[in-house]
C-alpha atoms as a PDB file:
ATOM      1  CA  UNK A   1       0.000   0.000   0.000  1.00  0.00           C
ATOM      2  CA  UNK A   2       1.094   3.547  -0.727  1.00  0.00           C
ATOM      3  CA  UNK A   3       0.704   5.164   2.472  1.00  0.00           C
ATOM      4  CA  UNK A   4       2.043   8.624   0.965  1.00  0.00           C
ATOM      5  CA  UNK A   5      -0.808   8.170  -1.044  1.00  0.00           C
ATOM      6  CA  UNK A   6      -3.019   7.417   1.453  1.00  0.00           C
ATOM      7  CA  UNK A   7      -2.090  10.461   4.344  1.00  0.00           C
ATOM      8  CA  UNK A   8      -2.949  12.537   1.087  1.00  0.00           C
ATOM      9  CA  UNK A   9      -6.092  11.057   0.635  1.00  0.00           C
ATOM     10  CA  UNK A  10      -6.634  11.628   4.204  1.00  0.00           C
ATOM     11  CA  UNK A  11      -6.091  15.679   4.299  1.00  0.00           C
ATOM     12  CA  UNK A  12      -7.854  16.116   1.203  1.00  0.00           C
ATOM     13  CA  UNK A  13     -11.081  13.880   2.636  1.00  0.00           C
ATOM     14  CA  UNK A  14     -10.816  15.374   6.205  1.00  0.00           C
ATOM     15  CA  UNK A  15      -8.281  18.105   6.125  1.00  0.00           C
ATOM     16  CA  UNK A  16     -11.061  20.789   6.314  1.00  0.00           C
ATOM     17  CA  UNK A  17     -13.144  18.773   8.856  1.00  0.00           C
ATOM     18  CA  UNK A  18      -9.799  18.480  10.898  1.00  0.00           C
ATOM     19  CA  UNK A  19      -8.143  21.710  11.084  1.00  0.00           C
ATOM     20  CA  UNK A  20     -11.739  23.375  12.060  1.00  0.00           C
ATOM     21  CA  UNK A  21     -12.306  21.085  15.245  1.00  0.00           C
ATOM     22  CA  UNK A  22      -8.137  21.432  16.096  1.00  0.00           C
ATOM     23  CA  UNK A  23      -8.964  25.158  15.448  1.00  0.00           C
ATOM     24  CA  UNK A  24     -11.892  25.089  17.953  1.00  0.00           C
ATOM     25  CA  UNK A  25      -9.836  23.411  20.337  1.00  0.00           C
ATOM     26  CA  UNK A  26      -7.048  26.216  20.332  1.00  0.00           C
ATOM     27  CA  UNK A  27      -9.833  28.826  20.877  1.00  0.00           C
ATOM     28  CA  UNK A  28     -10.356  26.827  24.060  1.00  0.00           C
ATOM     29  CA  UNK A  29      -6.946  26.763  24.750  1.00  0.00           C
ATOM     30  CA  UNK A  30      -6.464  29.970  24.448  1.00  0.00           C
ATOM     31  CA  UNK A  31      -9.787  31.334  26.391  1.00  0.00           C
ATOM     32  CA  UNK A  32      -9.490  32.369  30.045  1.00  0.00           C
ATOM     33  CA  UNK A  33     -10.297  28.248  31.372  1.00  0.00           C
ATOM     34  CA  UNK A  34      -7.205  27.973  28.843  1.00  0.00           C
ATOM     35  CA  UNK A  35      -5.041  26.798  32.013  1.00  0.00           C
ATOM     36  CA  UNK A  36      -7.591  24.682  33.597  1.00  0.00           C
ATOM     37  CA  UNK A  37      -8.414  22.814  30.636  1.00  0.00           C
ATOM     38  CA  UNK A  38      -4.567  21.989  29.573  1.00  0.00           C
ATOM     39  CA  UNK A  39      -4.605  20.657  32.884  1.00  0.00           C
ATOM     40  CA  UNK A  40      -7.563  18.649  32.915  1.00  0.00           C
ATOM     41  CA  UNK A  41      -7.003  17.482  29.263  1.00  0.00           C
ATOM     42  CA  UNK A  42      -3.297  16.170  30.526  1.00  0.00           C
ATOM     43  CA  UNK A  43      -4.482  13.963  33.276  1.00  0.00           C
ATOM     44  CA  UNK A  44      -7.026  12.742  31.700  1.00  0.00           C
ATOM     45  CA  UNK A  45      -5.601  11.696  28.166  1.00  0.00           C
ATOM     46  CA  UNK A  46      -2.802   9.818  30.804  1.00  0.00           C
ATOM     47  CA  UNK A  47      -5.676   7.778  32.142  1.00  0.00           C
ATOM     48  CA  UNK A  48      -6.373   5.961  29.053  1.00  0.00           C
ATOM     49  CA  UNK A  49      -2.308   5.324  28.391  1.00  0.00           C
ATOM     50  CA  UNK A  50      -2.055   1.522  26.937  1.00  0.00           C
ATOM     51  CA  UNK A  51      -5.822   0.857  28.437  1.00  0.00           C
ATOM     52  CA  UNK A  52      -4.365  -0.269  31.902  1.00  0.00           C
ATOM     53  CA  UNK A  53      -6.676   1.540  33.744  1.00  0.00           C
ATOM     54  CA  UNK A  54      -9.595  -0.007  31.959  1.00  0.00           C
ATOM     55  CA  UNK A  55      -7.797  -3.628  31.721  1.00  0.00           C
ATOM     56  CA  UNK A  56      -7.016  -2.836  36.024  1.00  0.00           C
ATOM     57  CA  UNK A  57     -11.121  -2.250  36.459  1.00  0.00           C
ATOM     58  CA  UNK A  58     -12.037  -5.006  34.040  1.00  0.00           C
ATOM     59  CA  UNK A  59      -9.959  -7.394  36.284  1.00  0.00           C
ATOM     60  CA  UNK A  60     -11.059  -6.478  39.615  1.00  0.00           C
ATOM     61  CA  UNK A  61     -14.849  -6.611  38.239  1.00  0.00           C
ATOM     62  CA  UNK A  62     -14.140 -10.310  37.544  1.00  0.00           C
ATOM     63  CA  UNK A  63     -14.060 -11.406  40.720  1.00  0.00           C
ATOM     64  CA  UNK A  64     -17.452 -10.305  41.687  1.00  0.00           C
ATOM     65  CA  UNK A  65     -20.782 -12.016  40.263  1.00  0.00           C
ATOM     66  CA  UNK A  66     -22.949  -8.652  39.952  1.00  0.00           C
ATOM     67  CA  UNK A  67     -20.136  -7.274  37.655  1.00  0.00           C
ATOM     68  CA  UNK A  68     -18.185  -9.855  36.130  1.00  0.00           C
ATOM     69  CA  UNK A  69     -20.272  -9.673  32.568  1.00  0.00           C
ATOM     70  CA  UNK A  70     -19.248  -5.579  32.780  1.00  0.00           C
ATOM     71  CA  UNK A  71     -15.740  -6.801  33.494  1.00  0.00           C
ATOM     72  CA  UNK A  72     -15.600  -9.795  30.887  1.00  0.00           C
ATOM     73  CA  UNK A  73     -17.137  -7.066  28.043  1.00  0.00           C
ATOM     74  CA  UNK A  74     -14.226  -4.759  28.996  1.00  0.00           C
ATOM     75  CA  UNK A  75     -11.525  -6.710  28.639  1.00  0.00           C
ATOM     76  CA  UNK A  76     -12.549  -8.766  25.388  1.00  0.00           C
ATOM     77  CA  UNK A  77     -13.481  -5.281  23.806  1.00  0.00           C
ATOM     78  CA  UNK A  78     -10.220  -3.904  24.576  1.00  0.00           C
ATOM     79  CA  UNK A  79      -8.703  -7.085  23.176  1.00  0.00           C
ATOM     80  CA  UNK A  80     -10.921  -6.789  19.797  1.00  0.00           C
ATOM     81  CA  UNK A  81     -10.037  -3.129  19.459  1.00  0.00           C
ATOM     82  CA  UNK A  82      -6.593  -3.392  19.814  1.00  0.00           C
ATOM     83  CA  UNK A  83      -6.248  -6.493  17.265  1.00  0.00           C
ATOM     84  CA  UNK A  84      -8.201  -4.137  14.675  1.00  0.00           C
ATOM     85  CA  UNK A  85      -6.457  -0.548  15.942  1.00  0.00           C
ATOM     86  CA  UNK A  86      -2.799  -1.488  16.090  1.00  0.00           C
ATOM     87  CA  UNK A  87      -1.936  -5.043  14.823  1.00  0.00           C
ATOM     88  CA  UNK A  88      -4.200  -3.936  11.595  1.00  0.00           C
ATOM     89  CA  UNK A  89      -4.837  -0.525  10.726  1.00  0.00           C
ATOM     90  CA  UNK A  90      -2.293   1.786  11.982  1.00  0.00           C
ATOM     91  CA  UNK A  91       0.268  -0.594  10.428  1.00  0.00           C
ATOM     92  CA  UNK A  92      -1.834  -0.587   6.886  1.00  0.00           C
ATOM     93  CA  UNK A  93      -2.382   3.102   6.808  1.00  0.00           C
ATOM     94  CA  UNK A  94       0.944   4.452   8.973  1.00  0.00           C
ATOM     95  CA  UNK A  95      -0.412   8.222   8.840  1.00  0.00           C
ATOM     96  CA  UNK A  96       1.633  10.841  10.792  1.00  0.00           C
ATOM     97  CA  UNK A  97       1.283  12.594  14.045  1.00  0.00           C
ATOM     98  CA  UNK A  98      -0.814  16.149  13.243  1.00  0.00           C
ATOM     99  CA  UNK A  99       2.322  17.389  14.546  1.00  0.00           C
ATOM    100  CA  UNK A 100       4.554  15.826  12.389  1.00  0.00           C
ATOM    101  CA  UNK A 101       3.768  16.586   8.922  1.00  0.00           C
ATOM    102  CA  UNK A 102       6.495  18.623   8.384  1.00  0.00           C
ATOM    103  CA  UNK A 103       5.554  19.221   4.739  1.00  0.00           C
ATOM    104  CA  UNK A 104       2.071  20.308   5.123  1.00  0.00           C
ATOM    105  CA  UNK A 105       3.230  22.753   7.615  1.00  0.00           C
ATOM    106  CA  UNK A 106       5.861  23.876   5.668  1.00  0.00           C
ATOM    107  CA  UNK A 107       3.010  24.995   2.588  1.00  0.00           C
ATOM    108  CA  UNK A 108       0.146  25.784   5.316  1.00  0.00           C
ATOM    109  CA  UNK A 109       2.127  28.119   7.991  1.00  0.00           C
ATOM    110  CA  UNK A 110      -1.330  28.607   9.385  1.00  0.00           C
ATOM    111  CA  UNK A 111      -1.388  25.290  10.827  1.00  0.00           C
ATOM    112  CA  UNK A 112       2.373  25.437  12.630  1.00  0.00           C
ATOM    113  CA  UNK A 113       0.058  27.108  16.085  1.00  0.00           C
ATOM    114  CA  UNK A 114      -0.590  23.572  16.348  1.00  0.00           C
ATOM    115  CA  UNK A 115       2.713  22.481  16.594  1.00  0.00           C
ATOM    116  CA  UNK A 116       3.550  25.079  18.965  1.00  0.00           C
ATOM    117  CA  UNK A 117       0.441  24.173  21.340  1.00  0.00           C
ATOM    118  CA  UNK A 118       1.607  20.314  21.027  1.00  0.00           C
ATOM    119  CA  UNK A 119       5.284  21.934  22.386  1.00  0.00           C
ATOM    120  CA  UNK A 120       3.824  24.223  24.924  1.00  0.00           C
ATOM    121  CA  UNK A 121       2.008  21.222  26.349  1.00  0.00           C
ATOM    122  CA  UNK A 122       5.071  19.555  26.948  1.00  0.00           C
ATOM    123  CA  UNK A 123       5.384  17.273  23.424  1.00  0.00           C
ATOM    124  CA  UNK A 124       2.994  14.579  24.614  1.00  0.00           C
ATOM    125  CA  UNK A 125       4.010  11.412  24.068  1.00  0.00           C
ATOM    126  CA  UNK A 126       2.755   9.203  21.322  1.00  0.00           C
ATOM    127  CA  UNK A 127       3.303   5.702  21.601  1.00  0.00           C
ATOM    128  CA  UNK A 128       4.055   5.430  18.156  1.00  0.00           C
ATOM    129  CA  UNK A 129       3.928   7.712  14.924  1.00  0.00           C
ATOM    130  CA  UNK A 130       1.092   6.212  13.698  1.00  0.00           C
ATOM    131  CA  UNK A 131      -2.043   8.053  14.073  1.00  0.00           C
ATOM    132  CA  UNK A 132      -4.728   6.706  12.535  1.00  0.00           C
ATOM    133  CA  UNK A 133      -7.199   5.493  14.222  1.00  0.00           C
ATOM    134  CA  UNK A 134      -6.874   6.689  17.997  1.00  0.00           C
ATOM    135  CA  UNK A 135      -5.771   3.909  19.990  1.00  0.00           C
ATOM    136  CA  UNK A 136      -6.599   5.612  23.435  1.00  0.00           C
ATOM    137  CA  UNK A 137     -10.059   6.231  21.719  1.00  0.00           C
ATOM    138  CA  UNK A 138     -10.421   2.780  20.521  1.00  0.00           C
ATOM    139  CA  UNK A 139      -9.987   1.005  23.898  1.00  0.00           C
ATOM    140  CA  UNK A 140     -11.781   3.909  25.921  1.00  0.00           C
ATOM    141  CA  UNK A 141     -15.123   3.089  23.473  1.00  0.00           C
ATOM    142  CA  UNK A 142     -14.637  -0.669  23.331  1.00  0.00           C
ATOM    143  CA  UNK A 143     -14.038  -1.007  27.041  1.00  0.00           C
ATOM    144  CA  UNK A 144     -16.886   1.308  28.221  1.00  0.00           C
ATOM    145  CA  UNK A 145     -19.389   0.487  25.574  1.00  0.00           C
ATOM    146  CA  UNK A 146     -19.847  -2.736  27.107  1.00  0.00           C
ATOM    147  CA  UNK A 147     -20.392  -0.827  31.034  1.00  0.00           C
ATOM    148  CA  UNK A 148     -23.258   1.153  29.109  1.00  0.00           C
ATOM    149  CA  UNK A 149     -24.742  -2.081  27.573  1.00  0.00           C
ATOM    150  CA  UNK A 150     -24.332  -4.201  30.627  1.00  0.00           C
ATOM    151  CA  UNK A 151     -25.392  -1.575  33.367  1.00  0.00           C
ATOM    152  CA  UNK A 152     -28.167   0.696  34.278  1.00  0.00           C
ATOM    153  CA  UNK A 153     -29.017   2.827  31.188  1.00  0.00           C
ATOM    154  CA  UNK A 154     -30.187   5.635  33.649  1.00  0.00           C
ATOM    155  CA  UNK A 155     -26.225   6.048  34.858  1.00  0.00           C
ATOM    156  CA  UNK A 156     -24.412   4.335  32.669  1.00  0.00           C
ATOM    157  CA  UNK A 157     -24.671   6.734  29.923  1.00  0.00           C
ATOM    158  CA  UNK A 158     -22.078   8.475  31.470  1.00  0.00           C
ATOM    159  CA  UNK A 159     -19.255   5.437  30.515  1.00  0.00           C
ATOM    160  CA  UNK A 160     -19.881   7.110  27.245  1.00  0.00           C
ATOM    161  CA  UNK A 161     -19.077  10.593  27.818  1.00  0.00           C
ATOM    162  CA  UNK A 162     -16.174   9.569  29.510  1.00  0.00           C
ATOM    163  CA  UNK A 163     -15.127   7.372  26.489  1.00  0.00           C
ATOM    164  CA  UNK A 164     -15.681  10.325  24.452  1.00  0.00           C
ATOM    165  CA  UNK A 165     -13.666  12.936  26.537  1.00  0.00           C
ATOM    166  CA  UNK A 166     -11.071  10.865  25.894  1.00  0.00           C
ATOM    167  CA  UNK A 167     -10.851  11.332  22.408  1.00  0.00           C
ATOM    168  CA  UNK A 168     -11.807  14.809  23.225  1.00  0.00           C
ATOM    169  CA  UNK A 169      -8.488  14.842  25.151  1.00  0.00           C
ATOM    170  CA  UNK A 170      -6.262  13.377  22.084  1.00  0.00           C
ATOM    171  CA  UNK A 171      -6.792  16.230  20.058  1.00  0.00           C
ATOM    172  CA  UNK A 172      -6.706  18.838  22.430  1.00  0.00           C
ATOM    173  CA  UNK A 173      -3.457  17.382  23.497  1.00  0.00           C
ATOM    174  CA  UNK A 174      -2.568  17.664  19.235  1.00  0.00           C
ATOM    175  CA  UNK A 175      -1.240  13.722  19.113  1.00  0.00           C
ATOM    176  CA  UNK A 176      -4.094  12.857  17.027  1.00  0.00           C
ATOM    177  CA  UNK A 177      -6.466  14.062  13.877  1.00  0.00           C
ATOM    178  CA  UNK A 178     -10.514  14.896  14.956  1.00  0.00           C
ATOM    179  CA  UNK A 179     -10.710  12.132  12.104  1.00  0.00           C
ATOM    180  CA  UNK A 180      -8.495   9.387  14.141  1.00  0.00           C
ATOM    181  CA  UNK A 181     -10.851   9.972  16.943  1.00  0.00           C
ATOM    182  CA  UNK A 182     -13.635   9.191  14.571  1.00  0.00           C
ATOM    183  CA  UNK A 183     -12.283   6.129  13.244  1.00  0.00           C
ATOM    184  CA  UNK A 184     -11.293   5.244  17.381  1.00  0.00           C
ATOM    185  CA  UNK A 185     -14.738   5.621  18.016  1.00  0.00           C
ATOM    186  CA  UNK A 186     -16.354   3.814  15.055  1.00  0.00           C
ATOM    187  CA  UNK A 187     -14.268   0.845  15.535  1.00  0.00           C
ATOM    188  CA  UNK A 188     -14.369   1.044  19.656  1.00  0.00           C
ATOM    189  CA  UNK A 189     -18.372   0.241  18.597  1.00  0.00           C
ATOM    190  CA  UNK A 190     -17.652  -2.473  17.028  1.00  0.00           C
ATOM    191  CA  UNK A 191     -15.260  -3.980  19.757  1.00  0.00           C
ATOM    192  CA  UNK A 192     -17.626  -3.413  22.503  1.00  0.00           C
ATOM    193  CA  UNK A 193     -20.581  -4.617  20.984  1.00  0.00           C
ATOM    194  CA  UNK A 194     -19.107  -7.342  19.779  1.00  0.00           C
ATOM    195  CA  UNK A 195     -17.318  -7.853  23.353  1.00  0.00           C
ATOM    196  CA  UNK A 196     -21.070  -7.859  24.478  1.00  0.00           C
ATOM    197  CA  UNK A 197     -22.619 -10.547  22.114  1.00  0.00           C
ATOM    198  CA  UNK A 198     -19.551 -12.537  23.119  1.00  0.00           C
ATOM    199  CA  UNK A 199     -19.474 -12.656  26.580  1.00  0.00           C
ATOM    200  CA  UNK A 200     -23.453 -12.798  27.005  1.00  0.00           C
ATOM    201  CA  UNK A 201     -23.160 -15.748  24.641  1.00  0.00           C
ATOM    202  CA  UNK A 202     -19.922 -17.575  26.902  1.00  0.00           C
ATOM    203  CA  UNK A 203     -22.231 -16.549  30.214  1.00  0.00           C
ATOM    204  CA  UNK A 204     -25.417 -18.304  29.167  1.00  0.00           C
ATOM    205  CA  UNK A 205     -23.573 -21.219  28.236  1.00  0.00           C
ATOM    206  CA  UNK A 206     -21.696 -21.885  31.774  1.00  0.00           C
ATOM    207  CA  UNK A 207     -24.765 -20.824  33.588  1.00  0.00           C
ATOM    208  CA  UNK A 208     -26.788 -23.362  31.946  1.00  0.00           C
ATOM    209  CA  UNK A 209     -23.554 -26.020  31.433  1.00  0.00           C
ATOM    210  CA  UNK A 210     -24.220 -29.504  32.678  1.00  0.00           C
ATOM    211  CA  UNK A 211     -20.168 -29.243  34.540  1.00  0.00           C
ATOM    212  CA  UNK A 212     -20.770 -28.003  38.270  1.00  0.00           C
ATOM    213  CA  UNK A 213     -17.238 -26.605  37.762  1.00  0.00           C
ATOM    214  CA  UNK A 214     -18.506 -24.179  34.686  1.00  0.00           C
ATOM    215  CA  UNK A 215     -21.667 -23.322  36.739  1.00  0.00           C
ATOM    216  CA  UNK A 216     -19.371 -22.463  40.030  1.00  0.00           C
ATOM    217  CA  UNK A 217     -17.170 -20.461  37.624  1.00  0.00           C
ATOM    218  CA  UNK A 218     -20.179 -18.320  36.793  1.00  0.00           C
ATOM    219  CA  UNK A 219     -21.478 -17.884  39.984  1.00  0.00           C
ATOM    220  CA  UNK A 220     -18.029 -16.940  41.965  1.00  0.00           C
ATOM    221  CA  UNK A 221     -17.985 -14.047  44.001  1.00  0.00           C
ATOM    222  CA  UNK A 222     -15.435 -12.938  45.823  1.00  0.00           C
ATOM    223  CA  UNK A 223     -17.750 -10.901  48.215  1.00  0.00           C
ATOM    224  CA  UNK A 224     -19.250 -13.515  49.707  1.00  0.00           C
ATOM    225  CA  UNK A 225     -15.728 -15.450  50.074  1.00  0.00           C
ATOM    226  CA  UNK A 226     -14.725 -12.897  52.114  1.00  0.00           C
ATOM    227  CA  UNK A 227     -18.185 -12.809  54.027  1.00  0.00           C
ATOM    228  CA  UNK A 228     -17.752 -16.328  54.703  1.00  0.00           C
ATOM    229  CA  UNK A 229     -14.187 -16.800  56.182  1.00  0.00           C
ATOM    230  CA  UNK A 230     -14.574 -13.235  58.481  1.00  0.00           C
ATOM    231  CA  UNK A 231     -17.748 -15.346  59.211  1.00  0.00           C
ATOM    232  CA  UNK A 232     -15.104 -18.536  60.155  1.00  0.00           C
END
């Protein structure tokens, strides 16, 4: 694949769509909450560095009956969206950092602020140079779309406004394209619905298994381990 060919394809699709959301961004950077938000935005695009946090929360939620379907779904849609996300299309499509198209920048001087911001925000690291799609995106959607499917839908809306800050926080940060966030998004749906057919599917089938050891698998809970040895 000609991936010259295809960053081009990319700024010519998205450039415009791109540059205005980046541009809206900066406004926000540079408003009077400008400090608070480069702040906020730092801390939080750290939270979603290589998915531990969610992979830490998927674990724990394992161990205890009333959440281990939330926990399963988290951890099998990271897993999906990081087979699609980095083993497949970031190595297919290799398109540069926003702030390392040198020779865009070079023929567009308007867009150099956003170097500069990336710089004055310390040069956030990027895992790799490959931007698109938005692998902090990807896993944020995939492992919270499952907490939204699973849970209360009065609450757990709000998994999905967090998965979406995130992405929020990847291009206010400058390490990705509005239009990597898109494409983390779109394929963190697929992951987590996916992660939700799958483990609803594996949890029927070892509820209902004729093994007593698949049944006792499903209905472990840590909780009441504890409860019972204090009890001892």
């Amino acid at each position: 694949m000609d991936t010259t060919a295809v960053v081009q394809w990319f700024q010519e699709v998205f450039g415009s769509f791109d540059f205005s959301i980046l541009q809206f961004y900066f406004n926000l950077h540079e408003g009077p909450l400008g400090k608070i938000l480069d702040i906020f935005f730092m801390i939080y695009t750290h939270l979603g560095d290589d998915g531990i946090l969610f992979i830490v929360l998927g674990l724990l939620m394992l161990f205890f009956k009333k959440t281990r379907k939330v926990g399963a779904g988290m951890l099998f849609g990271i897993a999906i969206g990081a087979i699609i996300t980095n083993v497949t299309i970031k190595p297919l499509i290799e398109r540069p950092r926003p702030f390392e198209l040198y020779e865009y920048l070079t023929t567009n001087p308007d867009i150099a602020i956003f170097r500069d911001w990336w710089v004055e925000l310390g040069e956030v690291h990027a895992s790799s140079m490959r931007s698109f799609p938005s692998g902090h995106t990807t896993s944020a959607v995939a492992a919270l779309v499952p907490v939204f499917l699973f849970c209360d839908k009065k609450k757990s809306w709000l998994a999905l406004v967090a998965a979406v800050l995130m992405g929020a926080s990847r291009n206010y940060v400058m390490v990705h394209y509005p239009s990597d966030v898109l494409g983390g998004i779109i394929v963190g749906l697929i992951a987590g619905v996916l992660a939700f057919v799958i483990v609803n599917t594996i949890m029927k089938k070892l509820e209902n298994s004729k093994s007593e050891k698949a049944r006792k698998v499903a209905a472990f809970d840590l909780a009441l381990v504890i409860k019972s040895k204090k009890a001892k």
